[in-house]
Protein backbone atom coordinates (compact mmCIF):
# COMPACT_ATOMS: atom_id res chain seq x y z
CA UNK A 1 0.00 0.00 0.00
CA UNK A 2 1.97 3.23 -1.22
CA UNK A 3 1.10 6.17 0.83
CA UNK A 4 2.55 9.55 1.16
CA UNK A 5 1.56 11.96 4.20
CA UNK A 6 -0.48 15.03 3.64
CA UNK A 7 -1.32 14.13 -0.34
CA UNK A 8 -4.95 13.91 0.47
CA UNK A 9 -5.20 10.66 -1.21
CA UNK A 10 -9.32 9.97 -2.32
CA UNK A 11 -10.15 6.86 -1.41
CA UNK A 12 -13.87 5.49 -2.59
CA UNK A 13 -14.03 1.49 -0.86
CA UNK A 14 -14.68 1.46 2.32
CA UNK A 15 -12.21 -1.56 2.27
CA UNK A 16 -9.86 0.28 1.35
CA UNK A 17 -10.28 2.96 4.20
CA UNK A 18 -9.92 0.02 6.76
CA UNK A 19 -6.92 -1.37 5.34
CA UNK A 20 -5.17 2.48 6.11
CA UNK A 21 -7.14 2.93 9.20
CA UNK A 22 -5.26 -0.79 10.69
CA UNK A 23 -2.54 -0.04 8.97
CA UNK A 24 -1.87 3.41 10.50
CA UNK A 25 -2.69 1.54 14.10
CA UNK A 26 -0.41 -1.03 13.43
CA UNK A 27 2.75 1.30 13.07
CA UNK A 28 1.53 3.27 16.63
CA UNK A 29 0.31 6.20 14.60
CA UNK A 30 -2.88 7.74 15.95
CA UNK A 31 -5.58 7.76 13.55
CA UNK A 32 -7.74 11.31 13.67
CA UNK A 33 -11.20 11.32 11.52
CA UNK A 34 -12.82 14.39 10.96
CA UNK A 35 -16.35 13.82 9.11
CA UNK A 36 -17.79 16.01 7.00
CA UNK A 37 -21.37 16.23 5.11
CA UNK A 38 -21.80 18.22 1.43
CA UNK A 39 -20.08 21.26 1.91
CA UNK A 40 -17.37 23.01 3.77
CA UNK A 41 -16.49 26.51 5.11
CA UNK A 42 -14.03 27.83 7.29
CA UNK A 43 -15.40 25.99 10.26
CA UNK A 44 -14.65 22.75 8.94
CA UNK A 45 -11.06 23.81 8.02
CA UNK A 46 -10.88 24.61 11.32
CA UNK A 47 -11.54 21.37 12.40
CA UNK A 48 -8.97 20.01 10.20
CA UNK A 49 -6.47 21.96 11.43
CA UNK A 50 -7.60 20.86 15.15
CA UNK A 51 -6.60 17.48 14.11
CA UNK A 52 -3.71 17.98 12.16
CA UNK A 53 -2.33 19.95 15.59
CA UNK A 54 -2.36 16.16 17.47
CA UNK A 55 1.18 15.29 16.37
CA UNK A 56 1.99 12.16 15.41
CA UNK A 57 -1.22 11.42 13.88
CA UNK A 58 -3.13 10.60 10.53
CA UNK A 59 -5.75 13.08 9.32
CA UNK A 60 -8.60 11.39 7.65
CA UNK A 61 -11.62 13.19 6.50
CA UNK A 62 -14.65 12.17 5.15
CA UNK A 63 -16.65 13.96 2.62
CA UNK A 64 -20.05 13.53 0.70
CA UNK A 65 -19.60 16.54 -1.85
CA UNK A 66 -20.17 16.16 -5.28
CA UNK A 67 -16.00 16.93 -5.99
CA UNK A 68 -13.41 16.70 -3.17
CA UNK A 69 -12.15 20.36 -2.75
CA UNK A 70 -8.50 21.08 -3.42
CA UNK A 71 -8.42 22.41 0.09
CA UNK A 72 -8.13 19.13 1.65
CA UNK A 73 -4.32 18.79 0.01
CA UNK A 74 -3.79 22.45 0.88
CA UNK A 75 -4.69 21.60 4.85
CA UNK A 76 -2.61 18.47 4.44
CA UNK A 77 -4.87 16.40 5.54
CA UNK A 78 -4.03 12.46 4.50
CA UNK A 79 -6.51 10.58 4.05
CA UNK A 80 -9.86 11.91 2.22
CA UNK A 81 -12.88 9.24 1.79
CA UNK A 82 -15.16 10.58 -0.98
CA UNK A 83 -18.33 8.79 -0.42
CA UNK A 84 -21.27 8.24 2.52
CA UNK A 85 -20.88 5.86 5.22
CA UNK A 86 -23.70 4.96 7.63
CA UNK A 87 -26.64 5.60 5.05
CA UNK A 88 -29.98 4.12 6.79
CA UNK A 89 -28.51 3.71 10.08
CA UNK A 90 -30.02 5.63 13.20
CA UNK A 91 -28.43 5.85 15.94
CA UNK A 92 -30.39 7.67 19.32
CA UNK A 93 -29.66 8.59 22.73
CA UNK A 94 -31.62 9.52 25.45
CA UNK A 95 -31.01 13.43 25.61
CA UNK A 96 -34.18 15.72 25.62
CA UNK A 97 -33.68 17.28 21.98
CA UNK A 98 -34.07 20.14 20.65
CA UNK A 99 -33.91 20.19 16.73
CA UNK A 100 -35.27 16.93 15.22
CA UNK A 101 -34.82 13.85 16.75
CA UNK A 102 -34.38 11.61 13.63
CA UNK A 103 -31.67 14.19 12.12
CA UNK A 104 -29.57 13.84 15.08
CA UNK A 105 -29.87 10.22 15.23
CA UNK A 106 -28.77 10.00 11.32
CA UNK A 107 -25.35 12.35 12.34
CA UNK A 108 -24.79 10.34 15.29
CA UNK A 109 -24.73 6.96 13.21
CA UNK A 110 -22.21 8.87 10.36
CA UNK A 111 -20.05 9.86 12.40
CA UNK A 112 -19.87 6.64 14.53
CA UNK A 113 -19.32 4.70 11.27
CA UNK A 114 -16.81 7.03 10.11
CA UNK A 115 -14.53 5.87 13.34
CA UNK A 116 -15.66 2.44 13.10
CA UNK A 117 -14.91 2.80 9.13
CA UNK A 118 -11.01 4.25 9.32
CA UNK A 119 -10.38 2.50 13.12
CA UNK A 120 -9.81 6.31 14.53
CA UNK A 121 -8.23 6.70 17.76
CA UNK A 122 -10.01 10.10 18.14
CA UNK A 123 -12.84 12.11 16.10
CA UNK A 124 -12.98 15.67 15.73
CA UNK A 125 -16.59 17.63 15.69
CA UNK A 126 -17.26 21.34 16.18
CA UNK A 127 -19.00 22.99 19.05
CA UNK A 128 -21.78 24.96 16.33
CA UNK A 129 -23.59 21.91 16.40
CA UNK A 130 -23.91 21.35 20.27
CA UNK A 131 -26.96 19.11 20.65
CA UNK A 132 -24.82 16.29 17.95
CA UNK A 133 -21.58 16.57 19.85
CA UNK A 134 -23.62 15.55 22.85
CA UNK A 135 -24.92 13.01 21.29
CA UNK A 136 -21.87 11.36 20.21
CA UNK A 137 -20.32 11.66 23.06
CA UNK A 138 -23.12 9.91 25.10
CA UNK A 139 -23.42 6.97 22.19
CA UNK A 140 -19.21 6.42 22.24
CA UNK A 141 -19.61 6.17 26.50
CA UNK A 142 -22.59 4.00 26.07
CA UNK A 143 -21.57 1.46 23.43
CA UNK A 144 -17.60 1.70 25.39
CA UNK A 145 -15.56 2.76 22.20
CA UNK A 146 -12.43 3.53 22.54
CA UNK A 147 -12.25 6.65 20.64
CA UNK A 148 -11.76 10.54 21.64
CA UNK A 149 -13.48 13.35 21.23
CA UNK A 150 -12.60 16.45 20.28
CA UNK A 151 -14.56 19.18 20.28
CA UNK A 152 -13.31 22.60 18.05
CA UNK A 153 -14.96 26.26 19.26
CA UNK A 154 -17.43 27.50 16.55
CA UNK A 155 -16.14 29.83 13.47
CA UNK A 156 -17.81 33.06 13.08
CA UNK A 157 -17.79 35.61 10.83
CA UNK A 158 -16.92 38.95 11.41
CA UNK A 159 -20.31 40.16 12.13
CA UNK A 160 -20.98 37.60 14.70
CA UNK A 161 -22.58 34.68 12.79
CA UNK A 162 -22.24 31.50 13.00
CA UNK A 163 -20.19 29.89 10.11
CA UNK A 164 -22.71 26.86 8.73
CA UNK A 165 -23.62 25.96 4.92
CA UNK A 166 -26.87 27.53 5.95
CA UNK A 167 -25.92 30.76 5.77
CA UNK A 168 -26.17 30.93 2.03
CA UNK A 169 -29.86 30.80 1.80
CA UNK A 170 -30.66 33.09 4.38
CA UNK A 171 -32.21 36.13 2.29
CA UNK A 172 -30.79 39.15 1.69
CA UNK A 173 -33.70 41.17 3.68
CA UNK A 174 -33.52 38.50 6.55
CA UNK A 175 -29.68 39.13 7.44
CA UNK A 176 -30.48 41.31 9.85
CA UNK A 177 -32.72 38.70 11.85
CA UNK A 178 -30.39 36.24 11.65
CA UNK A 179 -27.87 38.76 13.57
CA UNK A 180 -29.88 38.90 15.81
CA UNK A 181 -29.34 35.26 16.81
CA UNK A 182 -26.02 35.55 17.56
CA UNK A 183 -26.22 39.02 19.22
CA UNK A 184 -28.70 37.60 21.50
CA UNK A 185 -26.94 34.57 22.80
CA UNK A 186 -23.77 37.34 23.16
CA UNK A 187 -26.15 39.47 25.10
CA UNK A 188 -27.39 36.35 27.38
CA UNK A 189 -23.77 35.44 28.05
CA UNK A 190 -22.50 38.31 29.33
CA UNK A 191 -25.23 38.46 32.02
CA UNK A 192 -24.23 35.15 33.27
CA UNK A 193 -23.11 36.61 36.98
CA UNK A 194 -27.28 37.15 37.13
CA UNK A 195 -28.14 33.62 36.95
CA UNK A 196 -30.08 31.23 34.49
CA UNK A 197 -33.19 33.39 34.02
CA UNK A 198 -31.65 36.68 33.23
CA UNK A 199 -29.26 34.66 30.69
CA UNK A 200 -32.87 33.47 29.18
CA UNK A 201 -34.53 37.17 29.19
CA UNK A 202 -31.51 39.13 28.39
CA UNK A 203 -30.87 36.47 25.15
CA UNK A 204 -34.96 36.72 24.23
CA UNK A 205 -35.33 40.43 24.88
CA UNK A 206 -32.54 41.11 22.14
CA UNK A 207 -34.66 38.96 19.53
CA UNK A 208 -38.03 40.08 20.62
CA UNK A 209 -36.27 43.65 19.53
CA UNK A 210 -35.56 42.61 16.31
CA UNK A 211 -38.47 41.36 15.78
CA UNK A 212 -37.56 37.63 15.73
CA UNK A 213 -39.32 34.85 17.61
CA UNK A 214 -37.45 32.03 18.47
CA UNK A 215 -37.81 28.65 17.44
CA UNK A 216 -36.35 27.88 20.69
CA UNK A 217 -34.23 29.27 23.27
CA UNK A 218 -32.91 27.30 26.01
CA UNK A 219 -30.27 27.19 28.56
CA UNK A 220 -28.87 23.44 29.45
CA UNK A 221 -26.07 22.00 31.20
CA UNK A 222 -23.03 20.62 29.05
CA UNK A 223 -24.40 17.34 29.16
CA UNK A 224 -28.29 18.72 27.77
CA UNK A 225 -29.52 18.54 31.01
CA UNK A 226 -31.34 21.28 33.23
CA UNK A 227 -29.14 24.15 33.70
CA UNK A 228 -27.34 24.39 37.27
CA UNK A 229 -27.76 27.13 39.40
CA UNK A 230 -24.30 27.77 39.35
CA UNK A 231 -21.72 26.61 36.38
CA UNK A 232 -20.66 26.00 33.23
CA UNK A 233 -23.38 25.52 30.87
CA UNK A 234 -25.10 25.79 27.56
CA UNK A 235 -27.09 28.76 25.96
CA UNK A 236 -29.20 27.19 23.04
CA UNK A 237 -31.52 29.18 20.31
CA UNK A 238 -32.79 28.79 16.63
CA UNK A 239 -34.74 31.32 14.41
CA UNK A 240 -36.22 29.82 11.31
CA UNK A 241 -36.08 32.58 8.06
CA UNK A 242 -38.31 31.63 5.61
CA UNK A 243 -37.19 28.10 4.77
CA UNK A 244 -33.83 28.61 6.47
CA UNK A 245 -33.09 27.50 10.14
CA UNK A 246 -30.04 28.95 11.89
CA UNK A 247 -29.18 27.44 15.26
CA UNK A 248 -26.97 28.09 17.43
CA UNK A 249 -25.40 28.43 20.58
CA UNK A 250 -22.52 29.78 23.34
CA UNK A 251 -21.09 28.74 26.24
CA UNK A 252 -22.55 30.82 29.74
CA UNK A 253 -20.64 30.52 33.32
CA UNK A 254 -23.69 30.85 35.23
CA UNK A 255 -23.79 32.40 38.56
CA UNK A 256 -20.19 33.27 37.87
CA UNK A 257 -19.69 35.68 34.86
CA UNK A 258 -17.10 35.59 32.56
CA UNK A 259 -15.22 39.11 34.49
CA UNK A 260 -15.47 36.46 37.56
CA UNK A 261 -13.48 33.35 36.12
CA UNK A 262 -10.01 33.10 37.54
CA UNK A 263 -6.84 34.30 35.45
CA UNK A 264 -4.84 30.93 33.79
């Protein structure tokens, strides 16, 4: 099996991705799998860049687009699969959901069988979408893999949102409102030294002023759970624009503050 590092080589049978994936194992080399869907933005180099930063190890990424970007040889990364993997599997936990049930059960079983698929020692997922990094999390502790997760800080564009392959199809005349979103999780953040409910009204005060009602907005603890009185959790919203939903979310110190956090 000829192989050069950081040439991006496409592979198509899943097979084939095996054979690397215990190859890589067998010669003590980690084996790092960052999945991707249809797309990719600046977020998802991100991630790549997370993984390529574990030294010692082999970058493989999966991807579902119609071409494999040139991007992927610019990043270095080693490995790309150009194909699905997991199609008709569902995979569910027991969190309390917020967006749709049977979408999150479909990501968690693609991104499971994209470690199971290249034998990864550790996955890569970003923190935009929260509620699916939960997910996986709770499926790799329940089914005992041996795999670790690593979670990358969401990308955001200079006005404040979110980087996601949404973002596109947002109208021109709804920009605004989706601003909002992200302004108003800000806003509900940095009120955290106030408690959970002022996080809550600060964050739906700032959308009610734009004129945007919330699909939802919730705060939960980092494992989707009730909030805690005092600690680190999770401050959760979506807006739907026309047909387009945007969802997102920030991390809130509750009880604490962010001014409040000891120096490292």
């Amino acid at each position: 099996m000829g192989f050069e590092p950081g040439q991006a080589i496409e592979v198509t049978d899943p097979k084939r991705l095996a054979t690397y994936g215990r190859a890589f194992r067998k010669v003590g080399k980690s084996v790092v799998v960052v999945p991707l869907g249809t797309g990719l933005h600046a977020g998802h180099i991100h991630m790549i860049r997370a993984a390529r930063s574990l030294l010692g190890s082999i970058v493989i990424v999966t991807y579902a687009g119609a071409k494999v970007p040139e991007d992927f040889a610019r990043e270095k990364v080693d490995v790309v699969f150009h194909g699905t993997l997991g199609e008709g599997a569902r995979v569910h936990t027991t969190l309390n959901h917020l967006e749709n049930p049977e979408e999150i059960a479909q990501h968690v079983a693609a991104v499971l069988a994209a470690v199971n698929a290249t034998h990864a020692t550790d996955v890569v997922l970003g923190e935009k979408d929260f509620e699916t990094l939960v997910s996986v999390q709770q499926a790799v502790n329940a089914l005992r893999m041996e795999v670790r997760l690593h979670s990358v800080p969401t990308v955001r564009t200079r006005d404040g949102l979110a980087m996601s392959l949404r973002n596109e199809h947002v109208a021109a005349h709804e920009r605004e409102h989706a601003l909002a979103l992200s302004a108003a999780l800000t806003a509900g953040a940095h009120v955290a030294q106030n408690g959970g409910q002022a996080v809550v009204d600060t964050a739906r005060s700032v959308l009610a002023a734009a004129g945007v009602e919330p699909a939802y907005l919730e705060l939960r603890n980092l494992a989707f759970g009730p909030a805690p009185k005092q600690g680190d959790a999770r401050l959760l919203a979506a807006v739907d624009l026309e047909k387009v939903r945007l969802a997102d979310n920030v991390g809130v110190p509750v009880g604490i503050g962010f001014a409040n956090l000891p120096a490292h």
